[in-house]
PDB file of N, CA and C in Angstrom:
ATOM      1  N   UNK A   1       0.814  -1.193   0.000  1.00  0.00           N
ATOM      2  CA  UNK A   1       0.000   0.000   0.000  1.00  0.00           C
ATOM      3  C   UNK A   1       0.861   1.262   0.000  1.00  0.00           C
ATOM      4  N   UNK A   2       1.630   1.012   0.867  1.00  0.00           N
ATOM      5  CA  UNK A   2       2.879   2.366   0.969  1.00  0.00           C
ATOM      6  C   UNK A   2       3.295   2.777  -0.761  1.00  0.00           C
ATOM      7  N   UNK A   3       3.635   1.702  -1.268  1.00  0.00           N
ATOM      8  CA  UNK A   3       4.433   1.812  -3.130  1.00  0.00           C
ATOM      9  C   UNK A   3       3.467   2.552  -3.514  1.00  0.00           C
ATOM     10  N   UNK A   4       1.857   2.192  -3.478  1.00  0.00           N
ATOM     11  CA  UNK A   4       1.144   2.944  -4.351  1.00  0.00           C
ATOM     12  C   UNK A   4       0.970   4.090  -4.334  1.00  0.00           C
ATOM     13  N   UNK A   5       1.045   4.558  -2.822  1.00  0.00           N
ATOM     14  CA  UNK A   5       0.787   6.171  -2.467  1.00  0.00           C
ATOM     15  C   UNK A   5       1.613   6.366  -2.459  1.00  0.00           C
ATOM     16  N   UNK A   6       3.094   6.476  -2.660  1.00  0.00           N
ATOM     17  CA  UNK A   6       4.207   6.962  -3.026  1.00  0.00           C
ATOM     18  C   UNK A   6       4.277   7.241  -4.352  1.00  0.00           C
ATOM     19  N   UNK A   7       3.598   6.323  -5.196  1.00  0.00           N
ATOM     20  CA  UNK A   7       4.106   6.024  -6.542  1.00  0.00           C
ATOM     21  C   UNK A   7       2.944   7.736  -6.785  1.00  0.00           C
ATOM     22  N   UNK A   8       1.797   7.573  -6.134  1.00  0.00           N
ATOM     23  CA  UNK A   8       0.294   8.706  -6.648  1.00  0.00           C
ATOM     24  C   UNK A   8       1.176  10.439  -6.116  1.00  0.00           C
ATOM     25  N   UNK A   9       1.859   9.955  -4.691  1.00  0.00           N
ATOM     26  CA  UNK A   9       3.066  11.679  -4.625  1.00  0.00           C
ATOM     27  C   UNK A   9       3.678  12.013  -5.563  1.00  0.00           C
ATOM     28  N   UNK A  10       4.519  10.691  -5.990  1.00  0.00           N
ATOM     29  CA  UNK A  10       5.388  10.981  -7.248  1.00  0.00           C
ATOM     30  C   UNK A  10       4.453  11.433  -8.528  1.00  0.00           C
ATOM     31  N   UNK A  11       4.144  11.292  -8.650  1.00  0.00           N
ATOM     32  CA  UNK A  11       2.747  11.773 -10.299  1.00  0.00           C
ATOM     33  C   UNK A  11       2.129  12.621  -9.596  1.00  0.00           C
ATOM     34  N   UNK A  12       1.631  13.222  -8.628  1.00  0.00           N
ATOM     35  CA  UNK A  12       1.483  14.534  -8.535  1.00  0.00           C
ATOM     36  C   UNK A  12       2.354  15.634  -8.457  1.00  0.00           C
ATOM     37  N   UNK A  13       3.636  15.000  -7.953  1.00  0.00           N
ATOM     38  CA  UNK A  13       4.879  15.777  -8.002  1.00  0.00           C
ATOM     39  C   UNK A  13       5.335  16.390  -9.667  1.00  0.00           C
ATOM     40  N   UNK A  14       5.490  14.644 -10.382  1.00  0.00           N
ATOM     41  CA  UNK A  14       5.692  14.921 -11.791  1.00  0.00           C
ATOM     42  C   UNK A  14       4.821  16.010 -12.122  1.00  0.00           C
ATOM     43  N   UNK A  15       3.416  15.966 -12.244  1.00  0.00           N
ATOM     44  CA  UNK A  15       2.492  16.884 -12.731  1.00  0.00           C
ATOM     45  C   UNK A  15       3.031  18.812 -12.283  1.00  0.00           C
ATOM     46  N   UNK A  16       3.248  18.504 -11.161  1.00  0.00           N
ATOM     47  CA  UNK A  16       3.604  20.098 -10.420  1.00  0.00           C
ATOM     48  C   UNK A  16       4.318  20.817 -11.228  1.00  0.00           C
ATOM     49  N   UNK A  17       5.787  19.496 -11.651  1.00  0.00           N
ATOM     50  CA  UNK A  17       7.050  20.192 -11.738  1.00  0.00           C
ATOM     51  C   UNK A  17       6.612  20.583 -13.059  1.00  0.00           C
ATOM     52  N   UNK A  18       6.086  19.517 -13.956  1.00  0.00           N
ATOM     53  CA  UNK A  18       6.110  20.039 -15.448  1.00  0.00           C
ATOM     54  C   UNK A  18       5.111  20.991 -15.723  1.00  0.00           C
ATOM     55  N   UNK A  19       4.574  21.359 -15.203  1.00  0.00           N
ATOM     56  CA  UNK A  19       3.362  22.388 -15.253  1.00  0.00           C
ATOM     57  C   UNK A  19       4.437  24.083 -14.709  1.00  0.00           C
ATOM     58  N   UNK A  20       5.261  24.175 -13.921  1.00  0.00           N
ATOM     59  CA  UNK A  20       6.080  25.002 -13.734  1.00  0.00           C
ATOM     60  C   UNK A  20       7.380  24.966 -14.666  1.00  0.00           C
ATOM     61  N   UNK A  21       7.689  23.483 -15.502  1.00  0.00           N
ATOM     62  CA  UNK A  21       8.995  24.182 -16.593  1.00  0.00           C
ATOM     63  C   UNK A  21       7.769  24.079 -17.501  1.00  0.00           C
ATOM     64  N   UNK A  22       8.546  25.184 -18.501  1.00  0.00           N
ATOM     65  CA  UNK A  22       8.068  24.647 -20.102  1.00  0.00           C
ATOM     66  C   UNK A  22       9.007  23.960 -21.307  1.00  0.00           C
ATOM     67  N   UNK A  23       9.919  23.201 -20.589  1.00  0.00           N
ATOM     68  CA  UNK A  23      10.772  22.325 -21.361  1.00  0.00           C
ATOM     69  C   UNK A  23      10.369  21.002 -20.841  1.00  0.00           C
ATOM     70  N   UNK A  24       9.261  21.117 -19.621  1.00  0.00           N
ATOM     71  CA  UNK A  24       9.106  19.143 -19.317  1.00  0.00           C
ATOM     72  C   UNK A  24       7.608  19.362 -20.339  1.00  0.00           C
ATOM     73  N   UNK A  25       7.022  18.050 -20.158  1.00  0.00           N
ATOM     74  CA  UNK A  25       5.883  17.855 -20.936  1.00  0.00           C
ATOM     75  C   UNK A  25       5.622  16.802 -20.659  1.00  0.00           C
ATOM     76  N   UNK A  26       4.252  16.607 -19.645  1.00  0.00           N
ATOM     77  CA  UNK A  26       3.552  15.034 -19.428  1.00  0.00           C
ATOM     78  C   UNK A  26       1.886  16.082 -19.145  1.00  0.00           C
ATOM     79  N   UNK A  27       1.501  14.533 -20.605  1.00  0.00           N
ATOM     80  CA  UNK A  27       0.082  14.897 -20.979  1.00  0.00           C
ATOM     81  C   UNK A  27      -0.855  14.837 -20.125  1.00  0.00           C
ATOM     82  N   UNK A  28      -0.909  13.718 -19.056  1.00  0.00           N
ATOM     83  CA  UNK A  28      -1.956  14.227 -18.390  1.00  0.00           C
ATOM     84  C   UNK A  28      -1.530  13.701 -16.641  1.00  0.00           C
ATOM     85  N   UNK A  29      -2.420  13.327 -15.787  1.00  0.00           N
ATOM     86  CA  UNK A  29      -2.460  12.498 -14.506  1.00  0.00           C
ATOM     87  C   UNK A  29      -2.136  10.992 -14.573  1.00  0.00           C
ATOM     88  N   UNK A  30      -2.901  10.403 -15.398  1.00  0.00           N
ATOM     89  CA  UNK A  30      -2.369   8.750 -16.150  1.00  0.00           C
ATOM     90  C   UNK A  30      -0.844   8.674 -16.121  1.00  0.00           C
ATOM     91  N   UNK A  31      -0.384   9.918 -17.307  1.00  0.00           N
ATOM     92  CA  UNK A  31       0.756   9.716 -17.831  1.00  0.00           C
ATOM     93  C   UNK A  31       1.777  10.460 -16.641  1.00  0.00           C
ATOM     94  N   UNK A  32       1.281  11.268 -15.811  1.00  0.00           N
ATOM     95  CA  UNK A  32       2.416  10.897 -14.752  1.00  0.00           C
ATOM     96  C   UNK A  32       2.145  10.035 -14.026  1.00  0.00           C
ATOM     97  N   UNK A  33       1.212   9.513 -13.770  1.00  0.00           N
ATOM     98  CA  UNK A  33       1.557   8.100 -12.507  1.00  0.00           C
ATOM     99  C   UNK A  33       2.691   6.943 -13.224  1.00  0.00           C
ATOM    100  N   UNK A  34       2.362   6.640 -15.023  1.00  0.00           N
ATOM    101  CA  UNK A  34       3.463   6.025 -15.573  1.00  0.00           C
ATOM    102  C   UNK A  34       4.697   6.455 -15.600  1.00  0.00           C
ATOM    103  N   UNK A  35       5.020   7.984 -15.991  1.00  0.00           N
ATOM    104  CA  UNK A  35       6.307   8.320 -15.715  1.00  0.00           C
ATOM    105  C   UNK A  35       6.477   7.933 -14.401  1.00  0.00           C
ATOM    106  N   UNK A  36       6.048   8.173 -12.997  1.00  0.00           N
ATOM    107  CA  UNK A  36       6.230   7.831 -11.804  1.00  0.00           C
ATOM    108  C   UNK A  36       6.841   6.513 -11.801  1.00  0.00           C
ATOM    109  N   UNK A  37       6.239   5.610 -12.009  1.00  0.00           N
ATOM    110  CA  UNK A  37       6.424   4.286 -11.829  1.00  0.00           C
ATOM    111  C   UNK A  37       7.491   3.427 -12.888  1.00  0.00           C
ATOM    112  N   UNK A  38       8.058   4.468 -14.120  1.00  0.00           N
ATOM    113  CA  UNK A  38       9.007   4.280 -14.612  1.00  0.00           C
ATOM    114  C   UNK A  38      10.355   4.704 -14.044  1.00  0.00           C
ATOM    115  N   UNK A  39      10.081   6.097 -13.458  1.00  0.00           N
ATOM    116  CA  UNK A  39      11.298   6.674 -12.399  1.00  0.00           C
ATOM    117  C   UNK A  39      11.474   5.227 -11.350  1.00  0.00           C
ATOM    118  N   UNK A  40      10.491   5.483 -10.893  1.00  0.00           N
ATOM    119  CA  UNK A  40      10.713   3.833  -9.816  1.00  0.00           C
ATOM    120  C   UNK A  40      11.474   2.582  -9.877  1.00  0.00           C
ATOM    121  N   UNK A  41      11.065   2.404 -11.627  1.00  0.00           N
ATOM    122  CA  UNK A  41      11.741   1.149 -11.976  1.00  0.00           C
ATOM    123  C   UNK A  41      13.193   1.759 -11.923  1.00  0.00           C
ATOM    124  N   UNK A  42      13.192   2.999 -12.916  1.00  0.00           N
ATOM    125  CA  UNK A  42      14.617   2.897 -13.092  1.00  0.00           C
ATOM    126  C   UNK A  42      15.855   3.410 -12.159  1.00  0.00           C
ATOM    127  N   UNK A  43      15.303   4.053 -11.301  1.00  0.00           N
ATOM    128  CA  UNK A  43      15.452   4.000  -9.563  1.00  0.00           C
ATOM    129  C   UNK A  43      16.308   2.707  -9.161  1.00  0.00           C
ATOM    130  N   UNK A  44      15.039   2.115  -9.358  1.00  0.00           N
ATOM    131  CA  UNK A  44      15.843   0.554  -8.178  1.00  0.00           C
ATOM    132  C   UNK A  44      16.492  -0.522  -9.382  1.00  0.00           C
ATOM    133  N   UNK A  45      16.604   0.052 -10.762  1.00  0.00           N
ATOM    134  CA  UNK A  45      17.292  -0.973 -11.510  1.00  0.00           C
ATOM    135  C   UNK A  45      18.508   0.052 -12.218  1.00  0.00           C
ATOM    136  N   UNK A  46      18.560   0.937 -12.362  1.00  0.00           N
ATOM    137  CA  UNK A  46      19.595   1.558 -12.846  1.00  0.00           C
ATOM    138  C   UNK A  46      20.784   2.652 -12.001  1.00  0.00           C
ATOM    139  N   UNK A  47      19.882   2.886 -11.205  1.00  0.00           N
ATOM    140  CA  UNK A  47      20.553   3.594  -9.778  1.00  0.00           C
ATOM    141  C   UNK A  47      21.753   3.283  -9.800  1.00  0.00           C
ATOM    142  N   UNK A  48      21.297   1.779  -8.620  1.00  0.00           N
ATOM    143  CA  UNK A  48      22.422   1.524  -8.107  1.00  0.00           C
ATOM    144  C   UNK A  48      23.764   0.952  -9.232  1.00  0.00           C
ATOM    145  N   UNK A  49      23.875   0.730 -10.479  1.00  0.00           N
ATOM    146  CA  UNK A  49      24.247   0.196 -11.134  1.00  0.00           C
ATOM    147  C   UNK A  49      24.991   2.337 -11.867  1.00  0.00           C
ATOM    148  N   UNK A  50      24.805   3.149 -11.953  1.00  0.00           N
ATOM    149  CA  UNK A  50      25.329   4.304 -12.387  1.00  0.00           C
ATOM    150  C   UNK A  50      26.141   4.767 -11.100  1.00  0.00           C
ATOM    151  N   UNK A  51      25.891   4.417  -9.996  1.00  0.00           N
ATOM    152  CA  UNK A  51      26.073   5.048  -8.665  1.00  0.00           C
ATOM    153  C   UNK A  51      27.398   4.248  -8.497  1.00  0.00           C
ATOM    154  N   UNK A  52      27.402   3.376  -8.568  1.00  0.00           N
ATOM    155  CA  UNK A  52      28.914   2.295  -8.465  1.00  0.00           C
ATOM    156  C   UNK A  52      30.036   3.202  -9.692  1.00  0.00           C
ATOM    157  N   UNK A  53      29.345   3.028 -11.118  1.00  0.00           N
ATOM    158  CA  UNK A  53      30.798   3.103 -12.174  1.00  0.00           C
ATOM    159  C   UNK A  53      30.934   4.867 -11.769  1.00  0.00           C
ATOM    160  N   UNK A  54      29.890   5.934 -11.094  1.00  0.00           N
ATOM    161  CA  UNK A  54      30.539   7.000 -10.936  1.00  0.00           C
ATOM    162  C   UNK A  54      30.834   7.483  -9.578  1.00  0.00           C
ATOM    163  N   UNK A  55      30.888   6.359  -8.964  1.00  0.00           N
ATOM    164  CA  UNK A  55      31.522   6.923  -7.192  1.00  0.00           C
ATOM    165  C   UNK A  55      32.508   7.710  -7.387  1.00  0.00           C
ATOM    166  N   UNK A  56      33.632   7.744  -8.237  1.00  0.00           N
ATOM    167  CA  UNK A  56      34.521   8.706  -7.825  1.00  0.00           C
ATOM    168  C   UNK A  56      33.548   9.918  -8.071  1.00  0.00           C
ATOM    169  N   UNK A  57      33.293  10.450  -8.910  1.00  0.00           N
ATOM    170  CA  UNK A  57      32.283  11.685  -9.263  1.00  0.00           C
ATOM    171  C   UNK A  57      31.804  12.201  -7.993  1.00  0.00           C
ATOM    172  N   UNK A  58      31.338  10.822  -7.732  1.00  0.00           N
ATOM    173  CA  UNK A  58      30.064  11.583  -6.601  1.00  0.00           C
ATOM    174  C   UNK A  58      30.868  11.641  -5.276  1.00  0.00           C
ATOM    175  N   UNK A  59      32.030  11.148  -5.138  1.00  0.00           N
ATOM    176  CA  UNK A  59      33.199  11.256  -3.631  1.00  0.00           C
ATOM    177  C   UNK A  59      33.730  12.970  -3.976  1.00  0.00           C
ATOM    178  N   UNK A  60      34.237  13.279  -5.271  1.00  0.00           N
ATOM    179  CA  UNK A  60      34.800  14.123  -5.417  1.00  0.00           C
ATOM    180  C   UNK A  60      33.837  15.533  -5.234  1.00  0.00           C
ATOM    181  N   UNK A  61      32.613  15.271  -5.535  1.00  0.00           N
ATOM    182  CA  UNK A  61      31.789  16.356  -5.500  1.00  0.00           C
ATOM    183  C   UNK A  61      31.123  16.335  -4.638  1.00  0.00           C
ATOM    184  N   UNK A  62      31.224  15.585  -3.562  1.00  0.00           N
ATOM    185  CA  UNK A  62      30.696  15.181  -2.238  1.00  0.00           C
ATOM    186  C   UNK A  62      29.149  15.187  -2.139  1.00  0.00           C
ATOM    187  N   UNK A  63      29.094  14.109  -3.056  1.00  0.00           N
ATOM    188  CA  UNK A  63      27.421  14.109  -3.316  1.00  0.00           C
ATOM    189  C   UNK A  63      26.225  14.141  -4.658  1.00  0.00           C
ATOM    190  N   UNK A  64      27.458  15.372  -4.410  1.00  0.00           N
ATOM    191  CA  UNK A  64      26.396  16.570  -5.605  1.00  0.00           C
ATOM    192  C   UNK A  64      25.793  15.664  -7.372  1.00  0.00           C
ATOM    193  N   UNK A  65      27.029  14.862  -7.409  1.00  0.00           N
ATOM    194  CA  UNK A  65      26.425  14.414  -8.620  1.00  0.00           C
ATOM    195  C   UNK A  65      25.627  13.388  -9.095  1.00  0.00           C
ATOM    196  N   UNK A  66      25.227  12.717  -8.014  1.00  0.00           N
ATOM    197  CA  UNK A  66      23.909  12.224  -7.585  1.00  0.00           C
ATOM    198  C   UNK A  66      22.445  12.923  -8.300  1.00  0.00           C
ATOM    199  N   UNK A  67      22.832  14.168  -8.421  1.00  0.00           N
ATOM    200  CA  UNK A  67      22.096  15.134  -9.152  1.00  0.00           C
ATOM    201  C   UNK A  67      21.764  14.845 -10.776  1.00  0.00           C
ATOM    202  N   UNK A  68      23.033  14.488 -11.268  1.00  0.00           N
ATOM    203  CA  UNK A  68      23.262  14.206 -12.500  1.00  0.00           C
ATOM    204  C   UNK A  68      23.053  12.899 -12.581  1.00  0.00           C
ATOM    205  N   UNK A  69      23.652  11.791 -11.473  1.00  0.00           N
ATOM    206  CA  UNK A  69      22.484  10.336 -12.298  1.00  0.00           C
ATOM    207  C   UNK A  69      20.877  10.530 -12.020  1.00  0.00           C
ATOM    208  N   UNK A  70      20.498  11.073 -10.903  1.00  0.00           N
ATOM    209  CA  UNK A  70      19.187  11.499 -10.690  1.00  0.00           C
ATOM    210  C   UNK A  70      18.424  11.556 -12.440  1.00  0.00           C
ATOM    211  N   UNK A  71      19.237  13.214 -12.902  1.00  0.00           N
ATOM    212  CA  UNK A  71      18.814  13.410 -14.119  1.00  0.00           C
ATOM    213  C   UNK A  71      19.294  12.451 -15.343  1.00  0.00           C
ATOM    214  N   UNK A  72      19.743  11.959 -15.552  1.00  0.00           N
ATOM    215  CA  UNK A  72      20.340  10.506 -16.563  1.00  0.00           C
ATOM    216  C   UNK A  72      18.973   9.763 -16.333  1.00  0.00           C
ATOM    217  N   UNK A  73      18.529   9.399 -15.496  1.00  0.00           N
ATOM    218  CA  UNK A  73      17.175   8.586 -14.889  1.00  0.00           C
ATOM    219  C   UNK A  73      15.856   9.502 -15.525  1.00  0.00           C
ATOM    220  N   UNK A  74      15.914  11.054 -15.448  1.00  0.00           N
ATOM    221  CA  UNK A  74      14.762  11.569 -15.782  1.00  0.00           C
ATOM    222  C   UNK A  74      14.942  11.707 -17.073  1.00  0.00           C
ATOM    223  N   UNK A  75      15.704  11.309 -17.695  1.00  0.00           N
ATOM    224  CA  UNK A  75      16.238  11.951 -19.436  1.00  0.00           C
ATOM    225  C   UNK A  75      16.273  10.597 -20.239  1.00  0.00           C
ATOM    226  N   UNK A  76      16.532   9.451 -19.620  1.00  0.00           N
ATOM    227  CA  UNK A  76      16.194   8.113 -20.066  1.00  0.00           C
ATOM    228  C   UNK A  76      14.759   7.856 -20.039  1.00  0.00           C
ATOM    229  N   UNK A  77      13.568   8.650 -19.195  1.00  0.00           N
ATOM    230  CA  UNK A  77      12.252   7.508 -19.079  1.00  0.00           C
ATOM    231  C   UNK A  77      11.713   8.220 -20.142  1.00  0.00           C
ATOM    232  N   UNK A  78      12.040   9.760 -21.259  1.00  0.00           N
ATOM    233  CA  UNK A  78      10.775   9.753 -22.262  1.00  0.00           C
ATOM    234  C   UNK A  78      11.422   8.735 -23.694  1.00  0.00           C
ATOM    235  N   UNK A  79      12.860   8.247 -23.972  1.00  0.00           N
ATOM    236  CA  UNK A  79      13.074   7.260 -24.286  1.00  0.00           C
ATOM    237  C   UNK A  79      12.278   5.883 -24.401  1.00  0.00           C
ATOM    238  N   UNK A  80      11.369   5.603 -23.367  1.00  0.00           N
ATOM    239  CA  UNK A  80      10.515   4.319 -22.762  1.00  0.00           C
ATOM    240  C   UNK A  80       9.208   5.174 -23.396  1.00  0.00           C
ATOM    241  N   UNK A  81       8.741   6.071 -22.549  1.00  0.00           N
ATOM    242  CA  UNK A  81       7.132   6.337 -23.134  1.00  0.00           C
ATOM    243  C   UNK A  81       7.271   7.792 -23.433  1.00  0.00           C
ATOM    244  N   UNK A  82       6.203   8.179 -24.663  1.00  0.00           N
ATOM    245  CA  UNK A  82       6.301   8.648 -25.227  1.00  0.00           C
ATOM    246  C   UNK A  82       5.248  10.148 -24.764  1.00  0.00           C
ATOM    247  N   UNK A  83       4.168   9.929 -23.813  1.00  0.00           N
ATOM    248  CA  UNK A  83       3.897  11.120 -23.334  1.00  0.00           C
ATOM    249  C   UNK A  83       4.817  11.445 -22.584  1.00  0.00           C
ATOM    250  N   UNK A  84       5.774  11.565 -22.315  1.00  0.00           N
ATOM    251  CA  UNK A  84       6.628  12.536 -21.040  1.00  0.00           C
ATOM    252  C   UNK A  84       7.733  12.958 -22.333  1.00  0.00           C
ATOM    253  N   UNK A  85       7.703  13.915 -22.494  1.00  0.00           N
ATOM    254  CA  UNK A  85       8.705  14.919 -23.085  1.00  0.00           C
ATOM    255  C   UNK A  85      10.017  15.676 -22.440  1.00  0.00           C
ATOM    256  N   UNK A  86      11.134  15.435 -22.469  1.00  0.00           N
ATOM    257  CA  UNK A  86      12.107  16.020 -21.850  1.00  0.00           C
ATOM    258  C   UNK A  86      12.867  16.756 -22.937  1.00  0.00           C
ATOM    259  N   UNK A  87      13.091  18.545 -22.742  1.00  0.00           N
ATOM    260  CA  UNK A  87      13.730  19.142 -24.084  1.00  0.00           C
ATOM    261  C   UNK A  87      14.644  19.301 -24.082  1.00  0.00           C
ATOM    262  N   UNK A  88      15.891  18.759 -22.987  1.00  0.00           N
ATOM    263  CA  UNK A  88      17.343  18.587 -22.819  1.00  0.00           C
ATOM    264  C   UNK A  88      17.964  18.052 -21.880  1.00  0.00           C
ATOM    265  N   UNK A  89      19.100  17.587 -21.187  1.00  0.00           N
ATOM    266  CA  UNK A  89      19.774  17.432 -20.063  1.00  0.00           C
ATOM    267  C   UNK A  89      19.636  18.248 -19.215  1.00  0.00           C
ATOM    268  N   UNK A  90      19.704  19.553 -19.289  1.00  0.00           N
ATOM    269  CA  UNK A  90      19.864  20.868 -18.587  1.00  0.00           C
ATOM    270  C   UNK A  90      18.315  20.467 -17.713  1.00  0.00           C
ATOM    271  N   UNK A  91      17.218  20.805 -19.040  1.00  0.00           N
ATOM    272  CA  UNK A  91      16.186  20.653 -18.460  1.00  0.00           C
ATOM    273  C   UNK A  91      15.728  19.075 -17.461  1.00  0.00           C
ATOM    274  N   UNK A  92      16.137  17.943 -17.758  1.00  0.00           N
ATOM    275  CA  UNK A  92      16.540  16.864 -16.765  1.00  0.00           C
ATOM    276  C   UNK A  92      17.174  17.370 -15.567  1.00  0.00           C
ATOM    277  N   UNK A  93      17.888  17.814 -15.779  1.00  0.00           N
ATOM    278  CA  UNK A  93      18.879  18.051 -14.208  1.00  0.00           C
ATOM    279  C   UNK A  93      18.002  18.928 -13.579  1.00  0.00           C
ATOM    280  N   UNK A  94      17.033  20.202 -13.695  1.00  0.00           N
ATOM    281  CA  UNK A  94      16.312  21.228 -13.519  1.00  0.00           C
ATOM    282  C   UNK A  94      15.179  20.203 -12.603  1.00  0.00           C
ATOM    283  N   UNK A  95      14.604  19.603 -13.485  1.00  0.00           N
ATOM    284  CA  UNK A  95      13.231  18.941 -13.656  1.00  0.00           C
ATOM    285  C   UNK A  95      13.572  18.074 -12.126  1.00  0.00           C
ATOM    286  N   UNK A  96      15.059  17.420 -12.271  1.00  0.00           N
ATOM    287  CA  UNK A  96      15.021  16.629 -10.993  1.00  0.00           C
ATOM    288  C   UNK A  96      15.407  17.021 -10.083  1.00  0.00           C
ATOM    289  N   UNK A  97      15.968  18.241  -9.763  1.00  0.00           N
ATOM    290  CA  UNK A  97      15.987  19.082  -8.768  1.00  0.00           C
ATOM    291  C   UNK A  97      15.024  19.217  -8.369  1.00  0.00           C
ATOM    292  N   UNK A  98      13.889  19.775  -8.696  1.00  0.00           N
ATOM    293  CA  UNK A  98      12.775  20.676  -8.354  1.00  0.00           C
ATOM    294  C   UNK A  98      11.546  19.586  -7.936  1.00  0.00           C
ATOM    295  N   UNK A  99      11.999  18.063  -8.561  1.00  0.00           N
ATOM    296  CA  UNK A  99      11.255  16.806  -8.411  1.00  0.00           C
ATOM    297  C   UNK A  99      11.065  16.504  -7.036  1.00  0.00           C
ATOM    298  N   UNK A 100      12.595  16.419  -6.601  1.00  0.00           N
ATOM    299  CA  UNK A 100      13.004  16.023  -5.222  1.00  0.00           C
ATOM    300  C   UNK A 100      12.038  16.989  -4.322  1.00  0.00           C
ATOM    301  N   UNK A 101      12.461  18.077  -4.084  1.00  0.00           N
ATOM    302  CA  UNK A 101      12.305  19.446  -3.876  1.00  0.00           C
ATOM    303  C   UNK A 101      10.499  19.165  -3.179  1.00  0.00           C
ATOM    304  N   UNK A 102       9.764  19.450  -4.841  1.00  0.00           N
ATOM    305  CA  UNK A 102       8.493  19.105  -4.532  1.00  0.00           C
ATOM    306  C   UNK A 102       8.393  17.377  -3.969  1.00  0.00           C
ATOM    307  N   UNK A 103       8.494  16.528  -3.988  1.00  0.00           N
ATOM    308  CA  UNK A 103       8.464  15.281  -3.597  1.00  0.00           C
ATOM    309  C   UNK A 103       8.574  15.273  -1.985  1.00  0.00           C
ATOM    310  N   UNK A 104       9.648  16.269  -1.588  1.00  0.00           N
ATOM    311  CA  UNK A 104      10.053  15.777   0.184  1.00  0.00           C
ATOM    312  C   UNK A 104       9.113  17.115   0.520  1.00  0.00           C
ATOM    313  N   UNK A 105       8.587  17.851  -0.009  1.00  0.00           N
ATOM    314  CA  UNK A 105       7.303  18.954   0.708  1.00  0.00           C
ATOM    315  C   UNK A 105       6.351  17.919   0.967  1.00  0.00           C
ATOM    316  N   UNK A 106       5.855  16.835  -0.436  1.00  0.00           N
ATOM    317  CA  UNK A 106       4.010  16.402  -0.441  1.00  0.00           C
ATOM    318  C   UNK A 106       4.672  15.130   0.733  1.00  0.00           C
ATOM    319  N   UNK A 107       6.208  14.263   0.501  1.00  0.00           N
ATOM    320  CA  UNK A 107       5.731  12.514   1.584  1.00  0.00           C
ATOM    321  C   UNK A 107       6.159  13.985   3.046  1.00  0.00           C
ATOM    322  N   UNK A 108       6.546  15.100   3.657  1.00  0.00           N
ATOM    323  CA  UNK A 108       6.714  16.159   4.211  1.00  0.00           C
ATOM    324  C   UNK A 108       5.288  16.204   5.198  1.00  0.00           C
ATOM    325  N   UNK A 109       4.317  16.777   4.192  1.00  0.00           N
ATOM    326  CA  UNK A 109       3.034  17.521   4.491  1.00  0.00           C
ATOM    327  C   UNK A 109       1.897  16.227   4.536  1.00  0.00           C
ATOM    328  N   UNK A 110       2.000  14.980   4.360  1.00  0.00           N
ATOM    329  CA  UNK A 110       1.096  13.983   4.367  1.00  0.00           C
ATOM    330  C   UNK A 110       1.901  13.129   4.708  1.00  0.00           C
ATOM    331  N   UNK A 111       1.647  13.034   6.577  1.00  0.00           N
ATOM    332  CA  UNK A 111       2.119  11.723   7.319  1.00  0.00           C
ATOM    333  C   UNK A 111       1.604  10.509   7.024  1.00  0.00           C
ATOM    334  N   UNK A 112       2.838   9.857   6.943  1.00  0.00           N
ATOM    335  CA  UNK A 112       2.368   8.371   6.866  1.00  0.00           C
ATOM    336  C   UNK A 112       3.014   7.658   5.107  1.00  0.00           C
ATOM    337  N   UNK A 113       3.181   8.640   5.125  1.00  0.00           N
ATOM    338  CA  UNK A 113       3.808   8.265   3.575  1.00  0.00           C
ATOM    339  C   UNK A 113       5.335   7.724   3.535  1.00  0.00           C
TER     340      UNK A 113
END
């Protein structure tokens, strides 16, 4: 039960962020709960697998570039489906900043999540 209402923050989150850039683009509520649940997959299947070959990166920048596989993850899922539009890297890295951002306000402001 927890995955699903995480997965429904995340797609309202998606919805927030792309409604504030005009370089993201997801068509409707549907199509972010799928982007959601594609971030998810590629979360727990590609993560940890980018996070290993760029540890030095992320030792040297103490963190920070966590940012950048973050966005590698948001710039790979309109690759998979085709309503979520991403119009560059820049805008990936932006998009997942502001993802997080909004994401730890809504599991934040609704205990239990």
């Amino acid at each position: 039960m927890y995955y699903i209402i995480s997965i429904l923050a995340t797609a309202l989150s998606v919805l927030l962020v792309s409604r504030l850039m005009d370089s993201v683009h997801v068509k409707n509520y549907t199509s972010a709960i799928i982007v959601a649940v594609l971030i998810s997959i590629a979360n727990a299947v590609l993560k940890p697998i980018l996070s290993v070959i760029f540890l030095p990166l992320t030792l040297i920048t103490f963190g920070l570039f966590t940012f950048v596989i973050n966005a590698i993850i948001i710039w790979l899922v309109p690759k998979v489906y085709s309503d979520f539009k991403v119009d560059g890297f820049v805008s990936a890295l932006v998009f997942s900043v502001l993802l997080t951002i909004v994401n730890a306000i809504i599991f934040w402001l609704v205990p239990g999540i």
